[in-house]
Protein backbone atom coordinates (compact mmCIF):
# COMPACT_ATOMS: atom_id res chain seq x y z
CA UNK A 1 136.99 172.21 -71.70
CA UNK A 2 137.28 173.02 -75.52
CA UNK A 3 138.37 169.66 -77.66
CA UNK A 4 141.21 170.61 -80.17
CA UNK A 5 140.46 168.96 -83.57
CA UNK A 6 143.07 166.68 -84.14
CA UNK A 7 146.30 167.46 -86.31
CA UNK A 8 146.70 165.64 -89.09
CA UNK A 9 150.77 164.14 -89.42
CA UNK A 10 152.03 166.10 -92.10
CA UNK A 11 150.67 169.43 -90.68
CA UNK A 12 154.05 171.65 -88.69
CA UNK A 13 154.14 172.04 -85.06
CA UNK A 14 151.83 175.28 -83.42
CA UNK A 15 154.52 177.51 -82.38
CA UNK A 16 157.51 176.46 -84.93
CA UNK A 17 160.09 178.81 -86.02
CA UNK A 18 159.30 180.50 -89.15
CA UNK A 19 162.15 179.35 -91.11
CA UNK A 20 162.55 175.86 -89.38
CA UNK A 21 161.92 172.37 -91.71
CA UNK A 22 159.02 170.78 -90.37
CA UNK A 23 159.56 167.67 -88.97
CA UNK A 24 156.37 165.98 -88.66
CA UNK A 25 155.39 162.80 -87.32
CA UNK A 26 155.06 160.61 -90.87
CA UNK A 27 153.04 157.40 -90.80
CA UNK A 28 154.59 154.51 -91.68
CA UNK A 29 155.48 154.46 -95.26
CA UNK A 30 159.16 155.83 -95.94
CA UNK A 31 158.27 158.62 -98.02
CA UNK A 32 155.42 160.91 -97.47
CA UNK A 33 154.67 164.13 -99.39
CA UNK A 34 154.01 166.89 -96.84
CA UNK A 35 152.65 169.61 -98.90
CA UNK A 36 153.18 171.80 -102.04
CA UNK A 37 152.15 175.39 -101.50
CA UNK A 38 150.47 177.57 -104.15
CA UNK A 39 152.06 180.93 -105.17
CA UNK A 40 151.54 184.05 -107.20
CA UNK A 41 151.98 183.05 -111.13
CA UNK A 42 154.60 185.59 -110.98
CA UNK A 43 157.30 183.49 -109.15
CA UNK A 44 156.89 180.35 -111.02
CA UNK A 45 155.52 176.49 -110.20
CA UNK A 46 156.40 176.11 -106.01
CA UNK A 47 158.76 173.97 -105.26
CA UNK A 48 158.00 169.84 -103.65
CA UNK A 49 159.35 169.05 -100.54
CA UNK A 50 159.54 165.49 -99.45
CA UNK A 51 160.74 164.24 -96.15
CA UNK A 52 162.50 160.94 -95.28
CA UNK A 53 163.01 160.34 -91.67
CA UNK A 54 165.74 158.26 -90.00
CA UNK A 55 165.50 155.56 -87.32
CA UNK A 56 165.61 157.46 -84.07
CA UNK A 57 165.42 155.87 -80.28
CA UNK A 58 162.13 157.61 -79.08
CA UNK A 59 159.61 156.81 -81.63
CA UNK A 60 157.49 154.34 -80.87
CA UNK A 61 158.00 150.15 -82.00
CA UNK A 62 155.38 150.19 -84.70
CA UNK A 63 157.53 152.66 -86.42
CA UNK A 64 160.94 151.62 -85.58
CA UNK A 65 162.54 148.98 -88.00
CA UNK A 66 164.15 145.99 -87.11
CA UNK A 67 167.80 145.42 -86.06
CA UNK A 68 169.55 142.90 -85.56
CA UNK A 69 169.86 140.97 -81.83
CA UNK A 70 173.18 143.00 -80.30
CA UNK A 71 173.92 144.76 -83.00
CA UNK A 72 174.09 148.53 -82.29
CA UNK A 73 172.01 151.38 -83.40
CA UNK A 74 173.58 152.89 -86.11
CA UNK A 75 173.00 157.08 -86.22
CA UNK A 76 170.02 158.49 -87.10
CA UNK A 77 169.23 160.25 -90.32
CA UNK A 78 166.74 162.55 -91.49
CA UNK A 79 166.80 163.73 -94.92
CA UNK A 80 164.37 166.24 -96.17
CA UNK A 81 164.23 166.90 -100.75
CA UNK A 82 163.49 169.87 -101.69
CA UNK A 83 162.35 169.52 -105.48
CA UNK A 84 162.78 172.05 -107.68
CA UNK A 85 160.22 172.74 -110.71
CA UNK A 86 161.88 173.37 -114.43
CA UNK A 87 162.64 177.28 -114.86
CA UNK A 88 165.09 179.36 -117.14
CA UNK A 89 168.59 178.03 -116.74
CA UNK A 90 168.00 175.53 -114.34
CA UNK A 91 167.79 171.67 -115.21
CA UNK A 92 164.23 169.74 -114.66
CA UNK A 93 164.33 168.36 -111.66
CA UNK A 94 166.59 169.40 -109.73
CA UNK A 95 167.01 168.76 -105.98
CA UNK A 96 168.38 169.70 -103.00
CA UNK A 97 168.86 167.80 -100.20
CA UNK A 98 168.91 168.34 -96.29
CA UNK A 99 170.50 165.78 -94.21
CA UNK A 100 169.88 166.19 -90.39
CA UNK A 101 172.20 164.80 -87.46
CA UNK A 102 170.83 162.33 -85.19
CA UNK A 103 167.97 163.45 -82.94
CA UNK A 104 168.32 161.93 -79.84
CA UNK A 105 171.04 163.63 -77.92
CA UNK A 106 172.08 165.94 -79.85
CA UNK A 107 174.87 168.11 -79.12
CA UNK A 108 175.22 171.67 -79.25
CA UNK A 109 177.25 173.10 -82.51
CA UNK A 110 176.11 169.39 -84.62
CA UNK A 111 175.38 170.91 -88.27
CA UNK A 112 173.19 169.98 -91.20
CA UNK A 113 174.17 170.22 -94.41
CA UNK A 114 171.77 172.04 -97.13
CA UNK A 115 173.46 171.05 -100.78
CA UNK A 116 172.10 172.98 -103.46
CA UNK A 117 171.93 171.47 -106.85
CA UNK A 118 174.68 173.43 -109.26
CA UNK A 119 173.24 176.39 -111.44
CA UNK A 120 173.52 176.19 -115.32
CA UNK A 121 175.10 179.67 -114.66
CA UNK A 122 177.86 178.57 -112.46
CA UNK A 123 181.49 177.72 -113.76
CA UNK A 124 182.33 173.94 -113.30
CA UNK A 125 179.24 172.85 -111.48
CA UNK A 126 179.72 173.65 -108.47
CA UNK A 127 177.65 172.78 -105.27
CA UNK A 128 175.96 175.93 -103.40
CA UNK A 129 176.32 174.46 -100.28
CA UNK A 130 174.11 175.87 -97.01
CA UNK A 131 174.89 175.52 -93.37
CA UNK A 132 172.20 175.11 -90.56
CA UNK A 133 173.23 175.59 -87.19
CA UNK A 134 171.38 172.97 -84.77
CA UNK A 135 170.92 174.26 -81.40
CA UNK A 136 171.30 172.35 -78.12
CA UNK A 137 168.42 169.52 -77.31
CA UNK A 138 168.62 166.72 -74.92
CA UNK A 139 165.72 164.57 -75.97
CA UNK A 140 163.25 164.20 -78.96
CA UNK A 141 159.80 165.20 -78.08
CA UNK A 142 157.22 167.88 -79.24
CA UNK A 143 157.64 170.52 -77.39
CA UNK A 144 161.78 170.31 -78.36
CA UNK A 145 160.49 170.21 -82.11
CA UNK A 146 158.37 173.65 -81.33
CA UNK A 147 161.30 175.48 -79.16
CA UNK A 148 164.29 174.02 -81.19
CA UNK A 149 164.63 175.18 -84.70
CA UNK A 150 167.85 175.23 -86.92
CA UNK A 151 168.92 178.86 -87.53
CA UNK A 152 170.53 179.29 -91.07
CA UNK A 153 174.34 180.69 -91.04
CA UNK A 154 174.30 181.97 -94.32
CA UNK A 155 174.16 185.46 -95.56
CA UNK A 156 170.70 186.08 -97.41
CA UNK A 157 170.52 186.64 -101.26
CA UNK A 158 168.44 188.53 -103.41
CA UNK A 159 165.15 186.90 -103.89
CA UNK A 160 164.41 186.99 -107.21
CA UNK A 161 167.49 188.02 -109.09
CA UNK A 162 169.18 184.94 -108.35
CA UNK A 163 166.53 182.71 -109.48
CA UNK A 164 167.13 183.60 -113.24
CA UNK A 165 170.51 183.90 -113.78
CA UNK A 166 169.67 184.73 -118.03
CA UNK A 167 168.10 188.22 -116.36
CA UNK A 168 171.56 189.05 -114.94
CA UNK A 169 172.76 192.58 -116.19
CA UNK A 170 169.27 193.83 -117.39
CA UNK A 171 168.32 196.96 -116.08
CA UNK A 172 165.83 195.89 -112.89
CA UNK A 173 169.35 194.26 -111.77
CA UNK A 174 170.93 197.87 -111.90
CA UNK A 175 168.36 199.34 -110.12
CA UNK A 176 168.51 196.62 -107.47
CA UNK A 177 172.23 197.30 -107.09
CA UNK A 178 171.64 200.97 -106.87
CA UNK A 179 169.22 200.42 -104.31
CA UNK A 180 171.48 198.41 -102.44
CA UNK A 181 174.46 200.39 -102.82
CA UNK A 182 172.04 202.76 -101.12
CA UNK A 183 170.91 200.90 -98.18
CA UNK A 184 174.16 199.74 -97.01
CA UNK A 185 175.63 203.10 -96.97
CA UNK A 186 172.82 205.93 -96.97
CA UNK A 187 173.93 207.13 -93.51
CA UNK A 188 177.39 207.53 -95.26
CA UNK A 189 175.67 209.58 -97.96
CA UNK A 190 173.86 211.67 -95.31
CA UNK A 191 177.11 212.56 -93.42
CA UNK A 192 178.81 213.13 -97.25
CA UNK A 193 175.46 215.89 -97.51
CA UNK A 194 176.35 217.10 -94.25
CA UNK A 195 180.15 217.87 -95.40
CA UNK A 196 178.27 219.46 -98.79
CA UNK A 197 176.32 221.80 -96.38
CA UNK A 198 178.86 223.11 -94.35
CA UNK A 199 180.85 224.05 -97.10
CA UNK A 200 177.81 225.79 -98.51
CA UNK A 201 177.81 227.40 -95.32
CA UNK A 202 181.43 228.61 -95.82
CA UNK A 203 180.50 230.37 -99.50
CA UNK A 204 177.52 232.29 -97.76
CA UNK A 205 179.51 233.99 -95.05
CA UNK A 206 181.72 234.68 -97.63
CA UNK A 207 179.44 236.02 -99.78
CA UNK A 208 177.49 238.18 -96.78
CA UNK A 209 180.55 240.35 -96.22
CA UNK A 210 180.37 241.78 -99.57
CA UNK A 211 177.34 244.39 -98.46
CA UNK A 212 174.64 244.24 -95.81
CA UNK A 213 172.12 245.53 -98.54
CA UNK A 214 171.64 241.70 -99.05
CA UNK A 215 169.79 241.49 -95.28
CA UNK A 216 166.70 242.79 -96.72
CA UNK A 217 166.08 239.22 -98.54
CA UNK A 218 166.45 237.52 -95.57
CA UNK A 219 162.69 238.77 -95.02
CA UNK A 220 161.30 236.63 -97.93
CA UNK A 221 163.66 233.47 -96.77
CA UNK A 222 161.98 233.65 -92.89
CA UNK A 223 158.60 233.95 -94.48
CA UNK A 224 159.08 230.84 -96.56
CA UNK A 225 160.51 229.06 -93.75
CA UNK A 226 157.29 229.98 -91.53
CA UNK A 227 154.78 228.56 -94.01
CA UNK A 228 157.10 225.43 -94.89
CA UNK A 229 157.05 224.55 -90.94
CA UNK A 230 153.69 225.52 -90.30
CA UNK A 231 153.00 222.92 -93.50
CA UNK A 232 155.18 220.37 -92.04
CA UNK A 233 153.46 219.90 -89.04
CA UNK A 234 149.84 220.16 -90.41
CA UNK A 235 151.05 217.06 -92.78
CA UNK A 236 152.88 215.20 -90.61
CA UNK A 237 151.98 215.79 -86.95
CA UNK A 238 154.85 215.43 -84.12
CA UNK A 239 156.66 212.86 -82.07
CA UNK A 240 155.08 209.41 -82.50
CA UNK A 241 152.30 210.76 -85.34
CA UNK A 242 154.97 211.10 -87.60
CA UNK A 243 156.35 207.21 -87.76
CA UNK A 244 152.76 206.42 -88.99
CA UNK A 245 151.96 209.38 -91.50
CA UNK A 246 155.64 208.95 -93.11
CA UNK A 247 154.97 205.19 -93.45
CA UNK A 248 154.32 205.18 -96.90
CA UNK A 249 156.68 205.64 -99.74
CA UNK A 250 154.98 208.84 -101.36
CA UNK A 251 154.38 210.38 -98.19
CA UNK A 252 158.26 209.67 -96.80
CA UNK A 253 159.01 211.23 -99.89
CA UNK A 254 157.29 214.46 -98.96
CA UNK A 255 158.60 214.12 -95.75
CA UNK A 256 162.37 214.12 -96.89
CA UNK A 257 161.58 217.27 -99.45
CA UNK A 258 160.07 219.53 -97.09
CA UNK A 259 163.03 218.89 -94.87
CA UNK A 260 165.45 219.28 -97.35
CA UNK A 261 163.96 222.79 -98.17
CA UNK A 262 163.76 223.66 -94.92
CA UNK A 263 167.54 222.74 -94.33
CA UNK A 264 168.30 224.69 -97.11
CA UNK A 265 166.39 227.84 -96.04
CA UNK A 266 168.32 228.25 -92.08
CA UNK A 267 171.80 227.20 -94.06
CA UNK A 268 171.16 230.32 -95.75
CA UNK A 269 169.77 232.64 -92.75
CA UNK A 270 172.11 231.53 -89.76
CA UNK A 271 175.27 230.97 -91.80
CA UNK A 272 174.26 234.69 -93.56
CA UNK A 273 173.70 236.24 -90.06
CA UNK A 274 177.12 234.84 -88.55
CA UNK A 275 179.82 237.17 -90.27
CA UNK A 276 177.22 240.28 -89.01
CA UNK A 277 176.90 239.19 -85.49
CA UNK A 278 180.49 238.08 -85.37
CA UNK A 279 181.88 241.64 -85.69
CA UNK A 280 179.22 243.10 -83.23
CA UNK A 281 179.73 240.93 -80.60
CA UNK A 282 183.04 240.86 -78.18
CA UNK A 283 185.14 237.55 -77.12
CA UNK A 284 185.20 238.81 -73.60
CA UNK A 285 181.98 240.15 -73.06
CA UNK A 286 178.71 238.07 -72.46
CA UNK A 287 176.79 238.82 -76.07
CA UNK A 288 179.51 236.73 -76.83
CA UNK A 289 176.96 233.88 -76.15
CA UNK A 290 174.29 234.62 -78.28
CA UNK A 291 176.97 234.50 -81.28
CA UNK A 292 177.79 230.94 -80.10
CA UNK A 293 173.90 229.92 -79.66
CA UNK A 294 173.87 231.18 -83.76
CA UNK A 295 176.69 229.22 -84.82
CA UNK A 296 175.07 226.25 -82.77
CA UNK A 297 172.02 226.46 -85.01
CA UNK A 298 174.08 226.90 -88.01
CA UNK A 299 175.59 223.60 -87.49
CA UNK A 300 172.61 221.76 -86.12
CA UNK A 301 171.21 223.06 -89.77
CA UNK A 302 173.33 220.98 -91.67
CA UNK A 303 173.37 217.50 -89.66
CA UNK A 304 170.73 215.56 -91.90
CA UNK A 305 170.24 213.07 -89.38
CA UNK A 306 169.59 215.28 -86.71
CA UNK A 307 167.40 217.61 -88.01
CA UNK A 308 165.13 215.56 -89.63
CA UNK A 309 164.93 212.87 -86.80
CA UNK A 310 165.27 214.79 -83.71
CA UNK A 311 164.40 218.64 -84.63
CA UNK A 312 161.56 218.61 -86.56
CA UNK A 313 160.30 215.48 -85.19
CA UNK A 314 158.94 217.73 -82.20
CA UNK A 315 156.63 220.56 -82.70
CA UNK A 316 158.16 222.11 -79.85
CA UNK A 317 161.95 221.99 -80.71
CA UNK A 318 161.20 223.28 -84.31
CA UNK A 319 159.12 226.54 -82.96
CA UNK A 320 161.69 227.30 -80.50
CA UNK A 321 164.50 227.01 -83.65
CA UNK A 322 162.24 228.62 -85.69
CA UNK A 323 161.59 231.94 -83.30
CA UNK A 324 165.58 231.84 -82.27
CA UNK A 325 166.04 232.29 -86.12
CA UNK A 326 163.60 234.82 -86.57
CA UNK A 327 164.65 236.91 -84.07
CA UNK A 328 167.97 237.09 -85.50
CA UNK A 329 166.95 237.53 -88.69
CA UNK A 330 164.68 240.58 -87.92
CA UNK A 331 167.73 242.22 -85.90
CA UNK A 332 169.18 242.70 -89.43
CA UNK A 333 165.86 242.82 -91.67
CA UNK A 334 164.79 246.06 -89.81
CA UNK A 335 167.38 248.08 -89.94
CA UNK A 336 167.97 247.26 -93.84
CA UNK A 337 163.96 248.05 -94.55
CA UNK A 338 163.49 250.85 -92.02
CA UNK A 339 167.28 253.09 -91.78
CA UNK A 340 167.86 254.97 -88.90
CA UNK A 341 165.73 253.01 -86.05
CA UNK A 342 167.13 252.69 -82.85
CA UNK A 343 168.78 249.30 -81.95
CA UNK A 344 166.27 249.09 -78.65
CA UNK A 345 162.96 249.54 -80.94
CA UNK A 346 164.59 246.63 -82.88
CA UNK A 347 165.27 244.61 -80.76
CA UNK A 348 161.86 244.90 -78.91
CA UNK A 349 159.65 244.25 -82.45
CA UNK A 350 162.15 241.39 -83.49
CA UNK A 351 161.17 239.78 -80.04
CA UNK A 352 157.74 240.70 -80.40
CA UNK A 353 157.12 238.99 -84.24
CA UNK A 354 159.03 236.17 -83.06
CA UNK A 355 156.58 235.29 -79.91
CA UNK A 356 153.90 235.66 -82.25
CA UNK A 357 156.05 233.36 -84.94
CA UNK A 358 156.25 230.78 -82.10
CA UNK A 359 152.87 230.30 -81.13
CA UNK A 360 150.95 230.12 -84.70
CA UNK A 361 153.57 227.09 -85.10
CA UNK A 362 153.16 225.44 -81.96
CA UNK A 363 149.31 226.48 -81.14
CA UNK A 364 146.05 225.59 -83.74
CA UNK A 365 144.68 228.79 -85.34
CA UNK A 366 141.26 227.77 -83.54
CA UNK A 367 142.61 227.98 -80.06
CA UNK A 368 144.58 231.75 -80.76
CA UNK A 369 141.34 233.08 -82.12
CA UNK A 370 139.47 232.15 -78.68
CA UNK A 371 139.42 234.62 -75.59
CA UNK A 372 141.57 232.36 -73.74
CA UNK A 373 144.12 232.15 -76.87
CA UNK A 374 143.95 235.87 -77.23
CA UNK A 375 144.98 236.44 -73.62
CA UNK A 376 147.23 233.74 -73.87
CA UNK A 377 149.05 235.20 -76.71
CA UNK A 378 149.45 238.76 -75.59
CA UNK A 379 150.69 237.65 -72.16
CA UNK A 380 153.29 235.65 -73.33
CA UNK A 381 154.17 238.63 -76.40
CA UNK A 382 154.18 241.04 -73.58
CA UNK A 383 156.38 238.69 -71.64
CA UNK A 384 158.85 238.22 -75.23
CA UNK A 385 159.06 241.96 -75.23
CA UNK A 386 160.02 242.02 -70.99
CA UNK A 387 162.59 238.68 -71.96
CA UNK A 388 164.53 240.58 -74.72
CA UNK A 389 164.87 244.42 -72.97
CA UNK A 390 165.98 242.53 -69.24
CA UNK A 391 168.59 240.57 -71.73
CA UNK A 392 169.74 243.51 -74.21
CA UNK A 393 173.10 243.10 -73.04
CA UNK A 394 173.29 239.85 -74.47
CA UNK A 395 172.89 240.86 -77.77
CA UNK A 396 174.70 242.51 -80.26
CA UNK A 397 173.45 245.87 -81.83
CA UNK A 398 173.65 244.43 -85.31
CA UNK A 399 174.73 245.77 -87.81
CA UNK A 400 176.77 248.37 -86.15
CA UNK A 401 180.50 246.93 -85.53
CA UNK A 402 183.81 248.58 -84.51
CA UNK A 403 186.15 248.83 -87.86
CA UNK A 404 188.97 250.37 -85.14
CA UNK A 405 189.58 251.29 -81.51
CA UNK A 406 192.53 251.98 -79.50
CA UNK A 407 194.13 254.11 -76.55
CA UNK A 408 197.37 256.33 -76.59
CA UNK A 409 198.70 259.47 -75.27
CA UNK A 410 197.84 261.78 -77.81
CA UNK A 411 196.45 262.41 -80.79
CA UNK A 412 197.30 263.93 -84.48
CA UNK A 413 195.34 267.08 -86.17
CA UNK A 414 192.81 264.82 -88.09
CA UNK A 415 191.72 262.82 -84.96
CA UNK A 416 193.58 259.59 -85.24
CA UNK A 417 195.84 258.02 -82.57
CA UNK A 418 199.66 259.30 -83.02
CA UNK A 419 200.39 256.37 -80.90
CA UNK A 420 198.46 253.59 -79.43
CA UNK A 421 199.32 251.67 -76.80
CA UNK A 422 198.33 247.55 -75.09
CA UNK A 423 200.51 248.24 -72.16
CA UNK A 424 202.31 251.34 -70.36
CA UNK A 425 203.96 252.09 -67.06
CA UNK A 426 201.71 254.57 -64.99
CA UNK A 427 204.95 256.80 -64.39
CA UNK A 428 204.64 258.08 -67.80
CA UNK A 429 200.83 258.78 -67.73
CA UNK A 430 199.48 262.32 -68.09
CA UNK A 431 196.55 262.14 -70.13
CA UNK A 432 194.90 259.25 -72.29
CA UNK A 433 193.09 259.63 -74.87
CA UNK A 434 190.36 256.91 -76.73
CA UNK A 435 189.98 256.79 -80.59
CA UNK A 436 187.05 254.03 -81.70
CA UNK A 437 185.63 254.15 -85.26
CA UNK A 438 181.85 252.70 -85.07
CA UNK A 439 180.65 251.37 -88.71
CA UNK A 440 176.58 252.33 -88.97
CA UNK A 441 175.56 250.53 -92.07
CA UNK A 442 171.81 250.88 -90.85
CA UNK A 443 171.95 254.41 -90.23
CA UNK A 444 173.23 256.47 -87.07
CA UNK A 445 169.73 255.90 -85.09
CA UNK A 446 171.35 255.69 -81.72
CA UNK A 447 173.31 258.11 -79.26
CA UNK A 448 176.58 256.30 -78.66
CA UNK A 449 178.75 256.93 -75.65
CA UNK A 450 182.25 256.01 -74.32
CA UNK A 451 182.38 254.26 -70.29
CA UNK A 452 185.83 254.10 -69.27
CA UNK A 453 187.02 251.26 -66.68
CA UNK A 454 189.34 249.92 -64.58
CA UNK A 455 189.19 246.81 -63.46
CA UNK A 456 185.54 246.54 -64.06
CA UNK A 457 184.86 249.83 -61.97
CA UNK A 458 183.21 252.87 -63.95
CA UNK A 459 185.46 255.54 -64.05
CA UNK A 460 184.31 257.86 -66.45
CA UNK A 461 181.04 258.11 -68.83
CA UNK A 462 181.25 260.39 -71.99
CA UNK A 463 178.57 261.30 -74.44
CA UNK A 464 178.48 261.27 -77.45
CA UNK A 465 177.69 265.24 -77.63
CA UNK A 466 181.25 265.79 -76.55
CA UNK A 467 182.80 262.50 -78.63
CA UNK A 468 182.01 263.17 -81.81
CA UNK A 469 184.62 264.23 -84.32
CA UNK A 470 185.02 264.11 -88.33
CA UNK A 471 185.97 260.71 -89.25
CA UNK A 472 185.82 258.51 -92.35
CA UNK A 473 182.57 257.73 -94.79
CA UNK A 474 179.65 255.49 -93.18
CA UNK A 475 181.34 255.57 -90.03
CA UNK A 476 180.84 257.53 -86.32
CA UNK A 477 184.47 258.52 -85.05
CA UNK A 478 184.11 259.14 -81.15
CA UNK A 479 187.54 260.81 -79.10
CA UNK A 480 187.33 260.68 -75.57
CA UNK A 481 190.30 261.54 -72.81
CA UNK A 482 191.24 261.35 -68.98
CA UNK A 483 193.20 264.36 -68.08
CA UNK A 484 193.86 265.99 -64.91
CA UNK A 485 191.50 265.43 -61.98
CA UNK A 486 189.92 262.49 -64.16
CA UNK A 487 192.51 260.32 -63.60
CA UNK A 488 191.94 257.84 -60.29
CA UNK A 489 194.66 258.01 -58.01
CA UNK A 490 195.71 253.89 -58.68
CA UNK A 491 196.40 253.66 -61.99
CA UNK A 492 197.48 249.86 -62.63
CA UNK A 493 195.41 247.37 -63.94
CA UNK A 494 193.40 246.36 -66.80
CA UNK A 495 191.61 249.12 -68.02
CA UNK A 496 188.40 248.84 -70.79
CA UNK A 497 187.02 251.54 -72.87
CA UNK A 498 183.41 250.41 -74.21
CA UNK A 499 181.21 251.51 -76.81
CA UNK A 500 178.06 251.22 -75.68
CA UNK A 501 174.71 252.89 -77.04
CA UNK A 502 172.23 254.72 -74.73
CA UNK A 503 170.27 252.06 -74.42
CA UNK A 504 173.42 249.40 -72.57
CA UNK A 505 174.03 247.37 -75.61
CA UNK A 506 178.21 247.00 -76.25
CA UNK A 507 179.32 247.41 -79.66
CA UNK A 508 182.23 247.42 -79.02
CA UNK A 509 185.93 247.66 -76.78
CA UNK A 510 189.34 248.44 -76.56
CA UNK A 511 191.63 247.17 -73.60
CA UNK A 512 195.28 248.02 -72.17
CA UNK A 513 196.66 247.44 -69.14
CA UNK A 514 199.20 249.85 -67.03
CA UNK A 515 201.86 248.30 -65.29
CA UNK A 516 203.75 249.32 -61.90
């Protein structure tokens, strides 16, 4: 069995709280020294500490002093000195003492008292008193010494501002404030940012309504996204890597930059996208969904806190926000490069660049050039491109919108409405007629059609070949009608009248109902 060396008396307990006192078994002279630690030249001579114990009931006779026959044991002191070297606006000598509450028996909440010398700084000399807390402890023994330690109730100070009071207002004070004004409240801050971003996020929709010319920059701003993510994780890894490669001031600085760009960069695309997809989409029909999914993102974008700890903390999270982006982006970005393509050829290549977007930022480059990464990556392309034509319905045909569209009995010379109409008795119906004005601002690449319905049941389906009238400048005017034998036999209900291109994609609808 391995021999332990023995202690010698002045050395602290194995175990003992960090910021305990020792109390050490002293020999028998009333005074003993326990140690004066060295420290950096920086902070000054260390201070002296010297411990006086009290007469308590469990030491042993040789150290206990006399008393008197029936006279009772008066309580127990323990008073530990803490001496403090000369420095800057301090007097030589000065001391603090600790007095300690009897040992034996002690009862929970007893306090000690910590009085501080007063400081040459502080008006009329007062004490800087400090409170320790004793905890609970039925006897006096070591192993109480080692589990039982005094916890200070006392707010903690700056270290080593307070310790020269003449450096008080300098500038390394000011920057210690600032950084503590910082600490206490930087979550504050972020959620003050967050407020910033959203009303950033309020100027660009305004500002994307003024022409859809701008979508064409919205290439450059995905591109620069790409490479800033594809960065980010190269630098910083994912999940659990990134506590350990951000540990370090310069490269949490880094860290906090590239996200900030990045922020930056989808508060620009989603928020710019919104107004566009907004007037595509319809409140009552499901593309409504994908608008919501945009407008999702576009919030997620500016919550600093959740980005930067949650989002792009996972590889995985930040592709798949990444490729949702990008495939809204390049809904818009085509038909402002390349006028007059179809929405369904769109809509396939936006799916198709974004699959491919995905996988360089969530696969190495090593493992896509390799036969299994080159399968890999046109199998799950090819299954993009099957994912985005089985769900066309769910998306709007950006940028084509409805400016107008309504239903009436009959119409003027020119082609408008002379009357339109949310609700009409069936008695009065002979014919009715469907005006819709369909804004083309990337060129009239698709065949548009009107699909009449009541109460979700087809009734009729026009083409465009027989819609098509004169209408107003950068727009498609379509004029359908139900006359004669093309009216159903029931007429009440809610009726619909959708614009839809060839390819099923609404871009629009009008609604009215005929009552009994």
């Amino acid at each position: 069995m391995k021999q332990h060396a023995p202690r010698s008396p002045d050395a602290p307990a194995p175990g003992a709280h960090a910021n305990a006192p020792s109390l050490p078994s002293p020999p028998s002279s009333a005074t003993t020294q326990v140690h004066k630690t060295r420290v950096p030249e920086a902070f000054g001579e260390a201070p002296t500490i010297m411990y006086m114990p009290g007469d308590e009931p469990d030491r042993s006779p040789g150290h206990a002093p006399p008393h008197a026959a029936g006279q009772a044991r008066p309580p127990a002191t323990d008073e530990a000195t803490l001496r403090m070297p000369p420095r800057a606006g301090a007097l030589a000598g000065d001391e603090a003492t600790l007095r300690m509450p009897s040992r034996a028996g002690v009862l929970a909440g007893d306090e000690a008292t910590l009085r501080m010398p007063p400081r040459a700084s502080t008006p009329g000399g007062e004490h800087d008193d400090r409170t320790l807390k004793m905890p609970e402890r039925q006897a006096r023994g070591a192993a109480a010494d080692e589990d039982n330690a005094p916890t200070v109730k006392a707010e903690p100070k700056a270290s080593y501002v307070d310790l020269n009071a003449e450096d008080e207002g300098k500038p390394g004070d000011l920057r210690s404030s600032a950084r503590a004004f910082l600490k206490r409240h930087h979550k504050k801050l972020w959620w003050l940012h967050t407020a910033y971003a959203l009303s950033l996020g309020a100027f660009v929709v305004t500002f994307a309504q003024k022409g859809f010319q701008h979508a064409r920059f919205l290439a450059v701003t995905v591109s620069v996204a790409w490479l800033l993510v594809l960065l980010f994780f190269r630098l910083f890894g994912t999940g659990a890597r990134q506590d350990f490669a951000t540990a370090w001031r310069g490269a949490r600085l880094r860290f906090l930059v590239m996200t900030y760009v990045l922020k930056n960069l989808y508060q620009g695309m989603l928020f710019f996208l919104l107004p566009f997809y907004w007037k595509s989409a319809s409140l009552d029909a499901p593309n409504r969904w994908f608008v919501l999914l945009l407008a999702a993102c576009a919030v997620l974008s500016t919550l600093d806190l959740v980005f930067d700890r949650v989002l792009m903390r996972w590889k995985t999270l930040a592709s798949v926000f990444y490729g949702v982006t990008l495939f809204a982006c390049l809904n818009l970005v085509i038909p402002a490069l390349l006028p007059d393509t179809r929405t369904l050829y769109t809509l396939l290549s936006a799916a198709l660049v974004s699959v491919l977007g995905f996988c360089t930022l969530h696969l190495p480059f090593g493992a896509l050039w390799s036969r299994m990464g080159a399968v890999f990556l046109v199998v799950a392309m090819a299954a993009g491109v099957g994912l985005a034509y089985g769900t066309r319905e769910l998306i709007p045909p950006v940028p084509m919108h409805l400016s107008s569209a309504a239903v009436g009995p009959s119409v003027l010379p020119d082609g408008r409405l002379a009357m339109s109409v949310k609700s009409l008795h069936f008695s009065v119906i002979r014919e009715l007629r469907a005006v819709t004005d369909v804004v083309v601002p990337g060129g009239d690449g698709d065949r548009l059609l009107h699909v009449w319905r009541r109460e979700g049941r087809e009734v009729l389906r026009a083409p465009e070949e027989t819609l098509r009238v004169p209408g107003p400048e950068g727009a498609v005017r379509l004029q359908s009608q139900l006359v004669g034998g093309r009216l159903p036999r029931r007429l009440t209900g809610h009726w619909t009248v959708d614009v839809e291109t060839e390819d099923g994609q609404l871009v629009g609808r009008a609604s009215f109902e005929v009552t009994e």
